[in-house]
Protein backbone atom coordinates (compact mmCIF):
# COMPACT_ATOMS: atom_id res chain seq x y z
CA UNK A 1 31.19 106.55 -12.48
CA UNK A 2 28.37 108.63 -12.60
CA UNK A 3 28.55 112.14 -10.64
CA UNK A 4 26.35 115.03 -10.63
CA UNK A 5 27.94 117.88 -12.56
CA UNK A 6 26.98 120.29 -10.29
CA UNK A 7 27.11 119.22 -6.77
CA UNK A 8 25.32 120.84 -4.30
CA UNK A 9 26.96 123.26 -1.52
CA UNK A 10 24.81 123.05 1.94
CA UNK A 11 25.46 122.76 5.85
CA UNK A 12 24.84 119.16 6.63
CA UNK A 13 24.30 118.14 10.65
CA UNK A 14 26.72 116.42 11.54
CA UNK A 15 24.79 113.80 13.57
CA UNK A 16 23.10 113.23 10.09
CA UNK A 17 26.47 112.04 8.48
CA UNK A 18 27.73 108.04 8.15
CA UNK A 19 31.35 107.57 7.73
CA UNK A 20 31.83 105.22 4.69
CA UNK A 21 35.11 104.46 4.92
CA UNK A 22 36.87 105.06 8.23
CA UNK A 23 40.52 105.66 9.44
CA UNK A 24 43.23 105.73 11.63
CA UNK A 25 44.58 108.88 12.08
CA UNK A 26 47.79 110.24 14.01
CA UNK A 27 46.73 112.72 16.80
CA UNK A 28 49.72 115.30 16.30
CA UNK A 29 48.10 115.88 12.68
CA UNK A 30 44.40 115.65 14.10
CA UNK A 31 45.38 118.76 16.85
CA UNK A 32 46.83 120.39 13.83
CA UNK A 33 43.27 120.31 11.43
CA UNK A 34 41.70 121.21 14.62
CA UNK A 35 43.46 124.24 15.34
CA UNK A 36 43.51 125.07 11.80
CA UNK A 37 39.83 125.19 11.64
CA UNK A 38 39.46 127.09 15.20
CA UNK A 39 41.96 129.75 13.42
CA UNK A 40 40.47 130.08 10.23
CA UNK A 41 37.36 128.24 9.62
CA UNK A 42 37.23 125.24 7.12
CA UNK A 43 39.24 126.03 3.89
CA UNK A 44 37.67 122.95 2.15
CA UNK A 45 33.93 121.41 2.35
CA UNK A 46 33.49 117.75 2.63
CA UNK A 47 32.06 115.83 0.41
CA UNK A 48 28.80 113.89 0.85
CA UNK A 49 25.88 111.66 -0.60
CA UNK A 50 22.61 111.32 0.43
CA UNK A 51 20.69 108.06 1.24
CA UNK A 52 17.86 107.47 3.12
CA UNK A 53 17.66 104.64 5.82
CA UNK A 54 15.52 101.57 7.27
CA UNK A 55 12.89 104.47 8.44
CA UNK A 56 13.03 106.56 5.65
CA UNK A 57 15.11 108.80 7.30
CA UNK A 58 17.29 110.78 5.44
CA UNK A 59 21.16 110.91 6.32
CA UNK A 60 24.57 111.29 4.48
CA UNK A 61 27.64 108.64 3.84
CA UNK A 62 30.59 110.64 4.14
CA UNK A 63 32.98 110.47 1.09
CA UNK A 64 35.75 112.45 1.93
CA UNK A 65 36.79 114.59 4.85
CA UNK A 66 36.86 112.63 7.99
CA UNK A 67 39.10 114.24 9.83
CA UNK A 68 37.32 117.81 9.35
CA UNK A 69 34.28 116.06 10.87
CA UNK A 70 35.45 114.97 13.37
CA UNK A 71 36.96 117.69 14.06
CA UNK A 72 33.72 119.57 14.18
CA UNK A 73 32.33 117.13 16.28
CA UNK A 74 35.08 118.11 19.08
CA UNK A 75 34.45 121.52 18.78
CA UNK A 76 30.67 121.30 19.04
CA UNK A 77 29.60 122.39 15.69
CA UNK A 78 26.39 121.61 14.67
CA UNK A 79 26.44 121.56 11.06
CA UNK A 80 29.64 121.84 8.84
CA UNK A 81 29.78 122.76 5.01
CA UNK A 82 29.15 119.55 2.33
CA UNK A 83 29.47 119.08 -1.18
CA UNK A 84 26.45 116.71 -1.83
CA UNK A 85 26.73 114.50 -4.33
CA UNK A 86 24.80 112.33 -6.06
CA UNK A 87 26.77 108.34 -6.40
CA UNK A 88 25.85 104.66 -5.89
CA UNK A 89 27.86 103.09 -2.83
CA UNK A 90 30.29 101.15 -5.11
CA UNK A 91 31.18 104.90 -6.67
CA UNK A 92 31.15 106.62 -3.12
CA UNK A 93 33.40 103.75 -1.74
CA UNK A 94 36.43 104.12 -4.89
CA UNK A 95 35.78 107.93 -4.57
CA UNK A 96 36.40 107.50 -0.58
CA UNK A 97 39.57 105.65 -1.50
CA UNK A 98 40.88 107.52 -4.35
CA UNK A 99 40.36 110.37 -2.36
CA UNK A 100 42.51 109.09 0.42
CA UNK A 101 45.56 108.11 -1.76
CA UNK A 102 45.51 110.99 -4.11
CA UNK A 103 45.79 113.27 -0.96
CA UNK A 104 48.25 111.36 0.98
CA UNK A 105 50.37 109.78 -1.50
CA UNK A 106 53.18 110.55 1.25
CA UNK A 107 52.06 108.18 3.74
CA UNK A 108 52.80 104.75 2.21
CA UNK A 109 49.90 102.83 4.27
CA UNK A 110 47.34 105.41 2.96
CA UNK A 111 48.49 103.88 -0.83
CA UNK A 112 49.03 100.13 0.12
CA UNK A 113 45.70 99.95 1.97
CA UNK A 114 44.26 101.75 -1.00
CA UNK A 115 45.04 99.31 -3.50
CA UNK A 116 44.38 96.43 -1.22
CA UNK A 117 40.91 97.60 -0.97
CA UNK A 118 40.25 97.75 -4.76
CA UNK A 119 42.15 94.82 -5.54
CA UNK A 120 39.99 92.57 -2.98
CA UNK A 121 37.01 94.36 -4.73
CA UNK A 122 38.17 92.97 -8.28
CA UNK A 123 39.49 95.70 -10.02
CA UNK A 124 42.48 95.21 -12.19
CA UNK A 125 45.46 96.82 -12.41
CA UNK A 126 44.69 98.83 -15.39
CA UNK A 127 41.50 100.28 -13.75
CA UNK A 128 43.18 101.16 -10.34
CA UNK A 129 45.38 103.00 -12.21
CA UNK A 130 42.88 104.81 -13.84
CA UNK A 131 41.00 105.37 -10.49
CA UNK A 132 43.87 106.09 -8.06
CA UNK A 133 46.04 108.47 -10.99
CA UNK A 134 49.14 106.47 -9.07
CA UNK A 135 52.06 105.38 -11.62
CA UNK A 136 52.14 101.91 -13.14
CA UNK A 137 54.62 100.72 -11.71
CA UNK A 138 53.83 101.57 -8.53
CA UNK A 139 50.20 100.14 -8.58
CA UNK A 140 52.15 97.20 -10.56
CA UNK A 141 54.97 96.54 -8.31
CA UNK A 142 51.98 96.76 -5.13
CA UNK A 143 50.03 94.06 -6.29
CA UNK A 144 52.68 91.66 -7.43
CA UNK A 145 53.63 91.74 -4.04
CA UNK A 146 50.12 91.18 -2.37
CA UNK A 147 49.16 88.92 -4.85
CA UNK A 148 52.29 87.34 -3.71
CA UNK A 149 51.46 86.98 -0.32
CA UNK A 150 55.10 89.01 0.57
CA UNK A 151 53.20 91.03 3.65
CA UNK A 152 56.16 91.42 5.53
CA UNK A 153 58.17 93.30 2.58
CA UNK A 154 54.91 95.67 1.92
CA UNK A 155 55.55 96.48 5.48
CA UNK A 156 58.57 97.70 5.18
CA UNK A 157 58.06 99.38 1.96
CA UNK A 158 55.06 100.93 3.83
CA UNK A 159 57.57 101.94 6.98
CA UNK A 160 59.87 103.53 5.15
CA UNK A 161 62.66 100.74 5.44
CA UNK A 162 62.81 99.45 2.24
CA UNK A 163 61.93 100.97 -1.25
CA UNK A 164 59.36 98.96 -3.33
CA UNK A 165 61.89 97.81 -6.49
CA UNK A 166 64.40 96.28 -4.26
CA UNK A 167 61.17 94.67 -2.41
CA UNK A 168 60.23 93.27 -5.90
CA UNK A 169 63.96 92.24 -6.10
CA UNK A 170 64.09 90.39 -3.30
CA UNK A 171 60.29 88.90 -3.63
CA UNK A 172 61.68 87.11 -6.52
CA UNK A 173 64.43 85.66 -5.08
CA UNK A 174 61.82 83.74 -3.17
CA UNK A 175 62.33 81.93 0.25
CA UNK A 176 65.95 80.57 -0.33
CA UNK A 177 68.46 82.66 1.94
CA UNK A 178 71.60 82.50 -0.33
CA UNK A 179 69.37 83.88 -3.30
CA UNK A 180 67.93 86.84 -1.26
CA UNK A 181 70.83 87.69 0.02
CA UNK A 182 72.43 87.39 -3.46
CA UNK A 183 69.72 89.81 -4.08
CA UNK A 184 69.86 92.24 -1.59
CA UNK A 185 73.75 92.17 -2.67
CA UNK A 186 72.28 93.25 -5.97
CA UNK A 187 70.08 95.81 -4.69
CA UNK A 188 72.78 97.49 -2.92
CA UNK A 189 75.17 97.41 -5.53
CA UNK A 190 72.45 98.33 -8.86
CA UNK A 191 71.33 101.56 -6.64
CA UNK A 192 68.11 100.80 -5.16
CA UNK A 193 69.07 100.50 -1.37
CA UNK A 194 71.55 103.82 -0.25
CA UNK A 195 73.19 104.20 2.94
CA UNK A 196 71.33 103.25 6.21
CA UNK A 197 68.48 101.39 4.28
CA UNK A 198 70.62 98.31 3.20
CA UNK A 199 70.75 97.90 7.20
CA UNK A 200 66.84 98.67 7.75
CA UNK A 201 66.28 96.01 4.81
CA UNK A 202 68.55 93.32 6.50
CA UNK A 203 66.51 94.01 9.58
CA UNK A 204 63.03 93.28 7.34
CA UNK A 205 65.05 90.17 5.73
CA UNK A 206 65.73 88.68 8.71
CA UNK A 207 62.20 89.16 10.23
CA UNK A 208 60.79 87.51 6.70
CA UNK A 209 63.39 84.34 7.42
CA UNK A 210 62.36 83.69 11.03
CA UNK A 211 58.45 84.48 11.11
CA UNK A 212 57.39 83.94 7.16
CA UNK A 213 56.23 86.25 4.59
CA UNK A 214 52.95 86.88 6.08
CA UNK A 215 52.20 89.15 8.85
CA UNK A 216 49.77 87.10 11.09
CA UNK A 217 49.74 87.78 14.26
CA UNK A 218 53.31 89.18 14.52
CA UNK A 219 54.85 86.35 16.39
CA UNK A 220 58.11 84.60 16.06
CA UNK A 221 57.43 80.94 14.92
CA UNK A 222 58.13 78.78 17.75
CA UNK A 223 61.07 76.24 16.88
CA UNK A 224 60.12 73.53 19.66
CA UNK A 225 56.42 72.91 17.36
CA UNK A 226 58.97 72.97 14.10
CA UNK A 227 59.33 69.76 12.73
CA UNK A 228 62.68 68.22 12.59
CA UNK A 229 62.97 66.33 9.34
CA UNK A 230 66.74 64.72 7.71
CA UNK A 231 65.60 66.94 4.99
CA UNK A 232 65.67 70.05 6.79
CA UNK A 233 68.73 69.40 8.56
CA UNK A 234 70.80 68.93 5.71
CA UNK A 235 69.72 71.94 4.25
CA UNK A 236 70.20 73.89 7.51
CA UNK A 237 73.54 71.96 7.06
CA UNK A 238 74.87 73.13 3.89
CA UNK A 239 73.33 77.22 4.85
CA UNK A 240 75.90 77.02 7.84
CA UNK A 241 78.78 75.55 5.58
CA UNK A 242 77.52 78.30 2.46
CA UNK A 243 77.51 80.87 5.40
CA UNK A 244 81.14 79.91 6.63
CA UNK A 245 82.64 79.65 3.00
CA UNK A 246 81.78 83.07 2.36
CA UNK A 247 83.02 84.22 5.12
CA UNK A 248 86.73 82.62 4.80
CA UNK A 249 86.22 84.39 1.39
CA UNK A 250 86.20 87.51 2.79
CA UNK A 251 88.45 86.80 4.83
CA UNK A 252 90.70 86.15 2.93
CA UNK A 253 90.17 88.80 0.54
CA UNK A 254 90.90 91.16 3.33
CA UNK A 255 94.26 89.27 4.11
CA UNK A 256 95.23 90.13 0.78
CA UNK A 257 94.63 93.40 0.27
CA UNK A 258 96.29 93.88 3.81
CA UNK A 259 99.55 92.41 3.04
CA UNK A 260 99.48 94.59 -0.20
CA UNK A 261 99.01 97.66 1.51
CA UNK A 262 101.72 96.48 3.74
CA UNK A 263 104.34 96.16 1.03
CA UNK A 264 103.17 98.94 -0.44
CA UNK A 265 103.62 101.40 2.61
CA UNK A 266 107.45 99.10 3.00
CA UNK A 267 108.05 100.67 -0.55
CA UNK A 268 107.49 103.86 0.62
CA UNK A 269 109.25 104.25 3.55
CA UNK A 270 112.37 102.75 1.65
CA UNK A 271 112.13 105.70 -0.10
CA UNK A 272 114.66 108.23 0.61
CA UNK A 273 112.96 110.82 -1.32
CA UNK A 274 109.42 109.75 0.91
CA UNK A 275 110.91 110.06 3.79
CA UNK A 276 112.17 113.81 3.05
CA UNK A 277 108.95 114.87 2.33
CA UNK A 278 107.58 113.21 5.71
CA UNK A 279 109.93 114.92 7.80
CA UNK A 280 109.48 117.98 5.95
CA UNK A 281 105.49 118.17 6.83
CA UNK A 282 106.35 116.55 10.43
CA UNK A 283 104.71 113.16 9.67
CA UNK A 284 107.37 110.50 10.11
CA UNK A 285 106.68 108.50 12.68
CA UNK A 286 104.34 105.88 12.71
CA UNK A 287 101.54 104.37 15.70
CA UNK A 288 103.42 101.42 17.11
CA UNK A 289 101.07 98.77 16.18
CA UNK A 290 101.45 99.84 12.46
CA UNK A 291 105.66 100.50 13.09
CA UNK A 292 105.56 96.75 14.46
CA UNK A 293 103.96 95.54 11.85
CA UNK A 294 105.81 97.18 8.93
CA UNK A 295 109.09 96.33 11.03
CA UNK A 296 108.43 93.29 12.89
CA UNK A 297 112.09 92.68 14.04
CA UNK A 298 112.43 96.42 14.64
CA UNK A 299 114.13 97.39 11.77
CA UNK A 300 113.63 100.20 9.49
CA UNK A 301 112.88 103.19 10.39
């Protein structure tokens, strides 16, 4: 990339500028640059590069700083301050982008779109890292996933709801349900999903299993246009019966450590000793469901 070493500091019209590479932005944070700039004037200059058009007009394709012109635009400035540089389009479009990450590294869209955009434009991993200054395995883990076609995990990781190496976790387990959930299981218990996110990534599991990996147009897949095959109902077959065995599993496990509990607390309140040291600190009675159980035919104490 080839960039003037000097570039040039002059008030630009802002009718004369072309955004290159345009964005959504939240209003909240819009009002904020906005006030910012009514306060205290622009702290920072965008950045610009010149190219003339079908009429041999000159104008400018912005680089960075969208929302500052805009926001100039709403306040009825004329001209605003630009660093003018001079950069083919290929070099003002990675600058645009790099720009955009690097500053908003925060905002997980910013940094998936990012590397979407320079992947589709054939860069490889090695040279987005290079461009973006991201981590490798970020910029790693993000394009195994999109080369994947896993949409619907990037989303999440994007939201918030689900951090990018249990993503990659459960990407691999592939489309089976017994191995992603095997693998969420694993994600949960290696670390990688704490507290309320093992909920928010059963939520973006379960949206994966009933519309698909891609996004599309957001809709649930209609079952009445699914075909019925014998195929697919013995496997839906032997999910259910997987599904139900691991739950009598549980079940049982909880039986057992109930009735061991149970003896255990019998133990204790055979204990003359025990029982001293209850009445002593004013805790020996018991709630009657737990009495009745300990003492089913009311004996004991």
């Amino acid at each position: 990339m080839s960039v003037q070493a000097f570039p040039q500091l002059s008030p630009i019209a802002v009718n004369d500028i072309d955004v290159l590479n345009p964005r959504e932005r939240n209003q909240r944070i819009f009002d904020t640059i906005i006030a910012n700039i009514q306060d205290i004037g622009l702290k920072k200059p965008v950045t610009v590069t010149p190219r003339q058009n079908a009429d041999g007009q000159l104008r400018y394709l912005l680089i960075c700083g969208e929302g500052r012109l805009k926001a100039f635009r709403q306040l009825g400035e004329t001209h605003i301050p630009a660093l003018v540089v001079e950069v083919d389009d290929e070099d003002a479009f990675i600058m645009s982008l790099t720009e955009n990450i690097a500053r908003r590294q925060n905002n997980g869209f910013q940094s998936l779109a990012g590397v979407d955009e320079l992947r589709k434009q054939g860069y490889s991993c090695e040279v987005i890292i290079a461009k973006t200054g991201l981590a490798q395995s970020y910029v790693s883990d993000i394009l195994t996933l999109l080369n994947s076609g896993e949409e619907r995990l990037l989303d999440g990781v994007a939201k918030g709801r689900l951090p990018i190496k249990a993503a990659i976790t459960i990407a691999r387990a592939g489309t089976d349900s017994t191995a992603v959930r095997a693998a969420l299981q694993d994600a949960y218990e290696s670390g990688l999903l704490r507290g309320n996110q093992l909920k928010q990534a059963r939520r973006v599991i379960e949206r994966r299993e009933l519309c698909g990996r891609t996004l599309g147009s957001g809709g649930v897949r209609n079952p009445r246009k699914t075909t019925v095959t014998a195929n697919s109902l013995v496997k839906s077959y032997q999910q259910e019966v997987t599904r139900q065995k691991q739950m009598v599993r549980k079940a049982e496990f909880a039986q057992q450590r109930l009735l061991f509990i149970t003896g255990a607390l019998r133990e204790l309140l055979a204990d003359d000793h025990f029982m001293t040291l209850l009445r002593a600190e004013g805790l020996d009675t018991l709630p009657r469901y737990l009495a009745e159980r300990l003492h089913p035919h009311g004996g004991g104490r």
